[in-house]
Structures are given as structure tokens and as C-alpha cells.
C-alpha atoms as a PDB file:
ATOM      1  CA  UNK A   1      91.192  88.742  97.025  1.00  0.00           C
ATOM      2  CA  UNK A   2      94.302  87.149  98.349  1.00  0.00           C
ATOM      3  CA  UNK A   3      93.448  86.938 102.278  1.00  0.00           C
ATOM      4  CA  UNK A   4      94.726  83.714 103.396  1.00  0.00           C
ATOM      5  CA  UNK A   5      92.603  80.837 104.596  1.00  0.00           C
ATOM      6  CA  UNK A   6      94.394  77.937 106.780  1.00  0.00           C
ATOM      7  CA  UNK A   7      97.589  78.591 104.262  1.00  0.00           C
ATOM      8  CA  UNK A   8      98.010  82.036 105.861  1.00  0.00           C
ATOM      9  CA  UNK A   9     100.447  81.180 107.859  1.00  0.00           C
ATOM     10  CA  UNK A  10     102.370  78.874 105.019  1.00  0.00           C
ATOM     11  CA  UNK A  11     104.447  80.663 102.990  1.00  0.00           C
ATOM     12  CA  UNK A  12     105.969  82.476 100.789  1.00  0.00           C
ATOM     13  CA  UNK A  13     102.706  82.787  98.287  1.00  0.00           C
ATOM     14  CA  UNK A  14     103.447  83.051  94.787  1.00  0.00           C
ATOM     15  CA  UNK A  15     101.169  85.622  92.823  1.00  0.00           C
ATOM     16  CA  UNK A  16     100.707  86.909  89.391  1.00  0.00           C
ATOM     17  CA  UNK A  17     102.280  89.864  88.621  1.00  0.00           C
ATOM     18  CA  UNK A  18     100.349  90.643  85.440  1.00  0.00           C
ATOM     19  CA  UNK A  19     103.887  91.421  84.139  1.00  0.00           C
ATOM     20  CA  UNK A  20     105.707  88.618  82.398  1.00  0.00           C
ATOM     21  CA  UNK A  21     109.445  88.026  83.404  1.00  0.00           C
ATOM     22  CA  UNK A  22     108.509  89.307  86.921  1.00  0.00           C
ATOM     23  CA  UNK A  23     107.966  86.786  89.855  1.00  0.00           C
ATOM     24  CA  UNK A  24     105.970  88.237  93.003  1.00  0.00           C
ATOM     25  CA  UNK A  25     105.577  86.326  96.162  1.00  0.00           C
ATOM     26  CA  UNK A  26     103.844  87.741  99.548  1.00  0.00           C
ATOM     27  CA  UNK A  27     104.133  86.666 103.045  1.00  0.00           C
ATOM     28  CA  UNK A  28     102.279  87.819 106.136  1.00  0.00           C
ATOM     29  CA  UNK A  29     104.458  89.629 108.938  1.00  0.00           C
ATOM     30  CA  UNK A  30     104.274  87.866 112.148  1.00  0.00           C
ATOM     31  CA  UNK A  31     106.570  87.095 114.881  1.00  0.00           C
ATOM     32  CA  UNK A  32     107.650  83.862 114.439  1.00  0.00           C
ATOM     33  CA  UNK A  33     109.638  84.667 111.707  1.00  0.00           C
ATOM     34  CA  UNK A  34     112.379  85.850 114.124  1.00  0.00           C
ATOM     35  CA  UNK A  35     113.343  82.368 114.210  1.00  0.00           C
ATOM     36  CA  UNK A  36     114.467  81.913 111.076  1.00  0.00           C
ATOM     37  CA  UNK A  37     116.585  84.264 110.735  1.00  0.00           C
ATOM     38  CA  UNK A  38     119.948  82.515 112.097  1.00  0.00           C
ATOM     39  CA  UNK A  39     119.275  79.819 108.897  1.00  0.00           C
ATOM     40  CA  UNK A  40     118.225  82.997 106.316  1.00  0.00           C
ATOM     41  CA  UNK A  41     120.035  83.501 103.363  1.00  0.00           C
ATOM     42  CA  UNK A  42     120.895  87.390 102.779  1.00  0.00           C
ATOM     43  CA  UNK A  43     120.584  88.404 106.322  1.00  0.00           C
ATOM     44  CA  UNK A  44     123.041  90.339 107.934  1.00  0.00           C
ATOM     45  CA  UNK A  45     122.892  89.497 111.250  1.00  0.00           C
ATOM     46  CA  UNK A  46     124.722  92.356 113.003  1.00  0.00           C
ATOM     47  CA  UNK A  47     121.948  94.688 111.124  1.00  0.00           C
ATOM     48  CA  UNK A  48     119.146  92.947 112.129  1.00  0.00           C
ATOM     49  CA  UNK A  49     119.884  92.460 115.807  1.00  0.00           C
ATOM     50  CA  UNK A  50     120.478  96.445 116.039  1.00  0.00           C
ATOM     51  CA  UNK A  51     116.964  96.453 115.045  1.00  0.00           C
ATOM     52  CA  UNK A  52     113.301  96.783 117.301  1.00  0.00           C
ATOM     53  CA  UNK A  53     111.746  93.525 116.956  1.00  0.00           C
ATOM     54  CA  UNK A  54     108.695  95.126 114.803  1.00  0.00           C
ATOM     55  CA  UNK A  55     111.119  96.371 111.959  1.00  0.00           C
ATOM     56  CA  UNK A  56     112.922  93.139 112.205  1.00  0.00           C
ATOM     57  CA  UNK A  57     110.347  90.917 111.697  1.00  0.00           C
ATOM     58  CA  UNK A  58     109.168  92.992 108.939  1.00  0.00           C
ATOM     59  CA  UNK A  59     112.547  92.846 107.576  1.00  0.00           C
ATOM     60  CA  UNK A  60     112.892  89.003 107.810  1.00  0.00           C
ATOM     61  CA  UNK A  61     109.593  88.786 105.647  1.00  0.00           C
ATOM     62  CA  UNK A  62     111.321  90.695 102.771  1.00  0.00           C
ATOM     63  CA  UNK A  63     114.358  88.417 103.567  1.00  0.00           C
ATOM     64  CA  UNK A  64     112.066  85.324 103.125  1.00  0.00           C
ATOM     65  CA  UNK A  65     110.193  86.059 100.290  1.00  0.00           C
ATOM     66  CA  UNK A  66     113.054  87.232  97.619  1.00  0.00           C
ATOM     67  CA  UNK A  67     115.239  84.348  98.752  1.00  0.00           C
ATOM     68  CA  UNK A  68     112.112  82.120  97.549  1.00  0.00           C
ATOM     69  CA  UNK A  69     111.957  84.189  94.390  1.00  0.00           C
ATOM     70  CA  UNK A  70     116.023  83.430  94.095  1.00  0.00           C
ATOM     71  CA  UNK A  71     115.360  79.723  94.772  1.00  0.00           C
ATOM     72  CA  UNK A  72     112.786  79.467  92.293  1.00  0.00           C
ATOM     73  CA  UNK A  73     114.405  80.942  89.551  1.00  0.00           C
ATOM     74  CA  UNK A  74     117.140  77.827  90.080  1.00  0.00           C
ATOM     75  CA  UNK A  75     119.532  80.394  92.106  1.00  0.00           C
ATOM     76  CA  UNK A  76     121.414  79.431  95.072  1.00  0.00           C
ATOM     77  CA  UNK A  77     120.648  82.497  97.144  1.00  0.00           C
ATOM     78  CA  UNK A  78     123.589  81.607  99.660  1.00  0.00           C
ATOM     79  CA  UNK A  79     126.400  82.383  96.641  1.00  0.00           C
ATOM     80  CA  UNK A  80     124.970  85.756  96.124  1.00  0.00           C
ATOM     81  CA  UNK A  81     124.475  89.063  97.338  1.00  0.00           C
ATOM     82  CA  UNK A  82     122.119  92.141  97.560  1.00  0.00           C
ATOM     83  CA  UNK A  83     123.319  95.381  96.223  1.00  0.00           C
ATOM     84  CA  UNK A  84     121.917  98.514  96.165  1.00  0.00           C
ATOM     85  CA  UNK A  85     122.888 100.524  93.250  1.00  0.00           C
ATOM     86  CA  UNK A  86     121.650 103.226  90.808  1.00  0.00           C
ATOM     87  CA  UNK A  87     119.937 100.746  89.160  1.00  0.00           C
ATOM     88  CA  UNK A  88     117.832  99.873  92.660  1.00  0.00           C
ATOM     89  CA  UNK A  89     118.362  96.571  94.976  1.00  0.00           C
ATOM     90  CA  UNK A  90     120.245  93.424  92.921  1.00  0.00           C
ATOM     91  CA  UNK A  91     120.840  90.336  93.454  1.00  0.00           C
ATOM     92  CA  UNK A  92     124.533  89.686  92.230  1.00  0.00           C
ATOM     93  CA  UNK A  93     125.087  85.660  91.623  1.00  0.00           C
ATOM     94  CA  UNK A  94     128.609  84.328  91.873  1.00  0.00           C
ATOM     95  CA  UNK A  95     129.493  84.996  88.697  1.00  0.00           C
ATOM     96  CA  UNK A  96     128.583  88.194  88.531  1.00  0.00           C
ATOM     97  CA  UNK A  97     125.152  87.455  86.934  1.00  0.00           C
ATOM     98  CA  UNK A  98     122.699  90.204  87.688  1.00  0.00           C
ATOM     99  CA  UNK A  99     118.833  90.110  88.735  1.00  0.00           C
ATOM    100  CA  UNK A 100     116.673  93.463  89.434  1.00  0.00           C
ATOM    101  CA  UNK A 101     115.002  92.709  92.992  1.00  0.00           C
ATOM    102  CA  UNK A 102     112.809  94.857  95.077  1.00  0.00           C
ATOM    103  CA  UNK A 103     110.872  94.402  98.637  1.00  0.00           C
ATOM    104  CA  UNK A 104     108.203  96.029 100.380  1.00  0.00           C
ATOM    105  CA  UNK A 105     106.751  95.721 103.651  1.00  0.00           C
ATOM    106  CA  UNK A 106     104.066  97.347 105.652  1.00  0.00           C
ATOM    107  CA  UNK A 107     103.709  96.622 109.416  1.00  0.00           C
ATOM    108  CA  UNK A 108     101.509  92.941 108.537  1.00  0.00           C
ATOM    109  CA  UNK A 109     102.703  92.179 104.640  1.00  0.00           C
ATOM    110  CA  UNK A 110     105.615  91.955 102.821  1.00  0.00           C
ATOM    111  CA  UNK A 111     106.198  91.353  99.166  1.00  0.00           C
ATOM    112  CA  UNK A 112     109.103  90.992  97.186  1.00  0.00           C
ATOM    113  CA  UNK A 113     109.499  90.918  92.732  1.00  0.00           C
ATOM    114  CA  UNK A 114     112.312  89.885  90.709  1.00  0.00           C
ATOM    115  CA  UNK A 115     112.686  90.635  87.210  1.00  0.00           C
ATOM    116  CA  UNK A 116     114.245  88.125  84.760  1.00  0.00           C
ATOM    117  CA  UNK A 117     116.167  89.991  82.050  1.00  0.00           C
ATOM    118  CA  UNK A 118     114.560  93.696  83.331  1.00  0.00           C
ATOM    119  CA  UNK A 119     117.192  96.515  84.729  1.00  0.00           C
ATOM    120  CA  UNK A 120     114.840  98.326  87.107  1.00  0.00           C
ATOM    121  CA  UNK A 121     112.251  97.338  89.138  1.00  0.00           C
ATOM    122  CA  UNK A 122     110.466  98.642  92.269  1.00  0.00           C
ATOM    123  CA  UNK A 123     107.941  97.740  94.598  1.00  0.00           C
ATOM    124  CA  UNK A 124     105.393  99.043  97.287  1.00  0.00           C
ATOM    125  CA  UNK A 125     102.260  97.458  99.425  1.00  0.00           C
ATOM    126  CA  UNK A 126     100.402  99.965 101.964  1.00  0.00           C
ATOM    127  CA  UNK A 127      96.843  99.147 103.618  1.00  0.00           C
ATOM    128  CA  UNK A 128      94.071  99.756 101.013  1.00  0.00           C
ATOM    129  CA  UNK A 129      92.639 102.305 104.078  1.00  0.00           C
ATOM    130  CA  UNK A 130      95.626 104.040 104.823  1.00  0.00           C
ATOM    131  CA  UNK A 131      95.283 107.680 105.016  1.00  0.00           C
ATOM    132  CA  UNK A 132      97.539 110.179 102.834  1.00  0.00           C
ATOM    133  CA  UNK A 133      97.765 113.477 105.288  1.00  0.00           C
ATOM    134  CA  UNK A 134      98.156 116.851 104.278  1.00  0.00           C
ATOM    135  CA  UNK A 135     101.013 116.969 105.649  1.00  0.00           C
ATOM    136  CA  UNK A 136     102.400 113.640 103.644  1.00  0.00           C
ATOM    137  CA  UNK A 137     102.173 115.509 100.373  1.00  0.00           C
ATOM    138  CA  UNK A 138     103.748 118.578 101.358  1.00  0.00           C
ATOM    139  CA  UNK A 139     106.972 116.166 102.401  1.00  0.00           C
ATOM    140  CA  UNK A 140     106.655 114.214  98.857  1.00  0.00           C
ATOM    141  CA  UNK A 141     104.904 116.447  96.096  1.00  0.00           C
ATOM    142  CA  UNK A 142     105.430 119.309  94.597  1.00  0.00           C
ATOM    143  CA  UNK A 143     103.212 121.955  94.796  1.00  0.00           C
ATOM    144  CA  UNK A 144     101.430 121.947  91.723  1.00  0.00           C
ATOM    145  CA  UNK A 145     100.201 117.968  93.024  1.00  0.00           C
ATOM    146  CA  UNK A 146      99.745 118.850  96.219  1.00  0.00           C
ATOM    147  CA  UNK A 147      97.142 121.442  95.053  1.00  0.00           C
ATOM    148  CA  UNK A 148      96.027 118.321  92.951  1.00  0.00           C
ATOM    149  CA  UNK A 149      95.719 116.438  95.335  1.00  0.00           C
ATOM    150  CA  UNK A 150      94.349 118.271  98.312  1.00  0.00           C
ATOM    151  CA  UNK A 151      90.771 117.382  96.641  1.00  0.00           C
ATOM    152  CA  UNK A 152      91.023 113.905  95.332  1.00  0.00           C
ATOM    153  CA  UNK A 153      90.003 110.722  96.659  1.00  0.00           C
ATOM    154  CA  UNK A 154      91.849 108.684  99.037  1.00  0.00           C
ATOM    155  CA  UNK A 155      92.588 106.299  96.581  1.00  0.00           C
ATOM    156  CA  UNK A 156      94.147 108.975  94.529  1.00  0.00           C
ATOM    157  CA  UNK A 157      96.599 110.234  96.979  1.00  0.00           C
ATOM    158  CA  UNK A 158      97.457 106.159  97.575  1.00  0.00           C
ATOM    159  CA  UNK A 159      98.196 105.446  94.246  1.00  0.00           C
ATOM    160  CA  UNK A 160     100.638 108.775  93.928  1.00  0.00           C
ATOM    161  CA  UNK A 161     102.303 107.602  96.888  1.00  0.00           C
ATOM    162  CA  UNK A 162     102.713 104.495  95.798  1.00  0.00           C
ATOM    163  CA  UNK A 163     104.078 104.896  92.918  1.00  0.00           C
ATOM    164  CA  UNK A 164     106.757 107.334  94.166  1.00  0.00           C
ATOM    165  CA  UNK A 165     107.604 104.712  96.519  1.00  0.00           C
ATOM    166  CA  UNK A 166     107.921 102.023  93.799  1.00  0.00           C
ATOM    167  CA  UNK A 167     109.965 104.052  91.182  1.00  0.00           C
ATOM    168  CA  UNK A 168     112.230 105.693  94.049  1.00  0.00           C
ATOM    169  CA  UNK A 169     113.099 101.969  94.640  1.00  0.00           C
ATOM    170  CA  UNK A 170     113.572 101.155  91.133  1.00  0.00           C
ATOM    171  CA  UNK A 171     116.237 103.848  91.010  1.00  0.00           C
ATOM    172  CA  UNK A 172     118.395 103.492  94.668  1.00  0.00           C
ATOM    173  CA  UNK A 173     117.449 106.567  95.447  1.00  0.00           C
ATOM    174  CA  UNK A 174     113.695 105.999  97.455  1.00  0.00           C
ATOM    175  CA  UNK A 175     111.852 108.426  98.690  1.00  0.00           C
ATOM    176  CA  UNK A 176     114.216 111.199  98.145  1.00  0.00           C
ATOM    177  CA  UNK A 177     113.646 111.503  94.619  1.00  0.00           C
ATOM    178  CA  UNK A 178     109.819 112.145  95.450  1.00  0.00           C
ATOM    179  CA  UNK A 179     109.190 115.916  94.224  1.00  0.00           C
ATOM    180  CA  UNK A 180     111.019 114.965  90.573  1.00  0.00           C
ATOM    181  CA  UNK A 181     108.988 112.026  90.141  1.00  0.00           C
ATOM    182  CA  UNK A 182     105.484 112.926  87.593  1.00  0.00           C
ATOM    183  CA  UNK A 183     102.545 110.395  87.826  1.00  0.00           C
ATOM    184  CA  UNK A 184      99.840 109.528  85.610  1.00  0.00           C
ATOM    185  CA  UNK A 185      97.645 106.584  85.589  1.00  0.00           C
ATOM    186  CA  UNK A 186      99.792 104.077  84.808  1.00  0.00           C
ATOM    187  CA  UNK A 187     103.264 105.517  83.936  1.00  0.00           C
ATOM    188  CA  UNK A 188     105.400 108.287  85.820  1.00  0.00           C
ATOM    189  CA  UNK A 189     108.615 110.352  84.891  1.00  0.00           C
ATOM    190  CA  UNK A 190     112.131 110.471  86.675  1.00  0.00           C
ATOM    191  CA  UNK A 191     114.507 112.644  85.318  1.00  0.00           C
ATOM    192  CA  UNK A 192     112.814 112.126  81.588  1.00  0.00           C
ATOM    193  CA  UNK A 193     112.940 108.552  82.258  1.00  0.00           C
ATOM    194  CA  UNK A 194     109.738 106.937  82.057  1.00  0.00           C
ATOM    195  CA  UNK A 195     108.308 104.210  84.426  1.00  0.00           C
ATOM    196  CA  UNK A 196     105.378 101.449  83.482  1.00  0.00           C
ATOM    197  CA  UNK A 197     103.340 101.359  86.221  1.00  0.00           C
ATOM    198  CA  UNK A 198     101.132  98.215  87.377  1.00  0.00           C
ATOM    199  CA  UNK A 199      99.109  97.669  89.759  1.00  0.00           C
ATOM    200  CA  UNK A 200      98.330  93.798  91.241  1.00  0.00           C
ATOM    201  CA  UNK A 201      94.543  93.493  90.475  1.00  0.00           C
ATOM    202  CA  UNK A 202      93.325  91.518  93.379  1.00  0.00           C
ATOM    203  CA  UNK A 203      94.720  92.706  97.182  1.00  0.00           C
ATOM    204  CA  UNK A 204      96.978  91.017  99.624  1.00  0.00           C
ATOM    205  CA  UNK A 205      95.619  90.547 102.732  1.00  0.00           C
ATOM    206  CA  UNK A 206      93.724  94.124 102.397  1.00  0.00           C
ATOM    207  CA  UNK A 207      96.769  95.908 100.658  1.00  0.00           C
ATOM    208  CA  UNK A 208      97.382  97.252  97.555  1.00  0.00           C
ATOM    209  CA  UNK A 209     100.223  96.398  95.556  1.00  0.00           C
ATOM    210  CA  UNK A 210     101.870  98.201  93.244  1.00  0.00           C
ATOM    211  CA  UNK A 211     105.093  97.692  90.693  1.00  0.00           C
ATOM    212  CA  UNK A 212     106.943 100.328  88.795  1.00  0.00           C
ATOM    213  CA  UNK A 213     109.418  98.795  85.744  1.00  0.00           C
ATOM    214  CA  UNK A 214     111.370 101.145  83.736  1.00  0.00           C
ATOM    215  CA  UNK A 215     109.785 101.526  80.416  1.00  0.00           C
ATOM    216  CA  UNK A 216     112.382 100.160  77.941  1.00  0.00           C
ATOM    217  CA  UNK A 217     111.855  96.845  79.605  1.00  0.00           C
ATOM    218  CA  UNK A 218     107.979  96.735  79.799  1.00  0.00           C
ATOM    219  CA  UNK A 219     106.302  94.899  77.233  1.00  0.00           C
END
């Protein structure tokens, strides 16, 4: 399990995916971050100081940790820009040059991917004991899941959410696109397009981590 040790506070941490051409890298939420943010790449600045200081620092994290992912591809993360398209978040290079990028965070983690030569590519971390209400899949299943659902394991109602998290970021659209999004194990369906789905084998600092890639790029 990835839970730190005196690194914790060091970062971002590099991770295997368990997906080759995509780069993870984690970073634990915490305050100081804040002061960064004035020397962060891909920070809009007028955004974040609208923000509470919670979602900010949370926001910073996901800042941090694709701008290492940038950097360590050989990128200059300061002569691009992210997009968010049809195709999910980008990073656009200056000339023109196109990476799939995604970020998560919960309210102590956040975790970022990019995928080298892949189109689509999302991303979601939640608490490995966070609780899935009843009232959390009426909002994002359809009813024939819901009933499904409404006696499975935690775990089970996790994973769906996840993975409706991770391919509604792999297509722009989030959370929105919920009730047309069909899971299995470890693929789902958007519109007839189907998703690989991974999950990260060991947890982050007590979450689970999971990564949805559209299909024609998976190996």
C-alpha cells in the first residue's frame, strides 16, 4: 500500500499505472500547497482565488501533479495549455502537439495520468470506505442498476461510481453522462463506445484508484 512514510509530504509520487504509455503520479492534499500556486504552471489565478481554500488546495494538488507528469515527459508545461474538449482534459503544447490528461482529487489525495499517444483518458480516487447512498444511485444510475445495486457490497457500488466518474472525464462531459454509461468488471459502454477499465492494484493513502482508457487505445 502506498501510505507515505517520512516522503509523505515530498512530492509528486510517481506510481505504476499497470497501463503502459500512461504516467500516474499522486500527491497528498494539504495546506501548504497554497503557496505555490503564484509559481504554478497551468493555474489560473483569477479561478483559484474565487475559490474556498479547501477546493483550492485540492485544486493546486491536481495542478502539481500533471505539471510533473508534463515535465517528465520532456514538456515545458509553461508553453502549453489545458483544454477541455470532447475528447476530455488536454494538454495542448506550443505547437499544437496533443496529450490526453486527467485529474482527480478527493478532500486528502489527488492524482493525475497522462497518456502518451492515447485519445481518451479519465481518472477518479475516492476513500476505499466511502459510502455510496441510496440516494447517490438514484442521481447517477439507471434504474435497472440501481435495483442492482441496492443489494451489493460497498465495494460494488464504489467501483460503479468510479468508473462513471473516470469515463465521464475521459469524454468532457463528467458526471452528466452517468445514466448512459454500462459497467462491467473491467470495461463500460458510452454511447456504443467501449472503455478499458483499470484499477491501480495497491491504494493511495487509503483510496482507490481507478482509470478508464477508451478501448481502441488499450493494449
Amino acid at each position: 500500500m502506498h501510505n507515505g512514510g517520512e516522503n509523505l509530504r515530498d512530492g509528486p509520487h510517481h506510481v505504476e499505472s499497470g497501463i503502459s504509455s500512461v504516467q500516474l503520479c499522486w500527491i497528498e492534499v494539504r495546506s501548504d500547497l497554497d503557496t505555490d500556486a503564484d509559481e504554478l504552471p497551468l493555474i489560473n489565478q483569477f479561478q483559484i482565488n474565487r475559490m474556498l481554500p479547501k477546493r483550492r488546495n485540492q485544486h493546486i494538488a491536481g495542478r502539481r501533479c500533471i505539471t510533473d507528469l508534463i515535465r517528465n515527459r520532456g514538456l515545458n508545461p509553461s508553453l502549453g495549455k489545458l483544454n477541455l474538449t470532447s475528447d476530455g482534459l488536454r494538454f495542448t503544447c506550443e505547437d499544437d502537439t496533443e496529450f490526453a490528461v486527467s485529474i482527480a482529487h478527493s478532500e486528502t489525495l489527488a492524482v493525475a495520468a497522462l497518456f502518451d499517444g492515447g485519445k481518451r483518458i479519465g481518472i477518479d480516487c475516492e476513500p476505499l470506505n466511502r459510502d455510496i447512498s441510496d440516494g447517490a444511485l438514484q442521481e447517477f444510475c439507471t434504474p435497472e442498476e440501481i435495483q442492482v445495486l441496492l443489494n451489493e457490497s460497498h465495494s460494488m457500488r464504489l467501483h460503479y461510481w468510479m468508473v462513471k466518474e473516470a469515463v465521464g472525464k475521459a469524454t468532457g462531459e463528467g458526471m452528466a453522462a452517468s445514466r448512459r454509461i454500462r459497467v462491467a468488471s473491467d470495461e463500460a459502454t458510452l454511447d456504443l463506445i467501449q472503455y478499458s477499465i483499470r484499477s491501480i492494484p495497491e491504494p493511495i493513502m487509503n483510496h482507490q484508484v481507478v482509470i478508464a482508457t477508451l478501448h481502441s487505445d488499450s493494449p
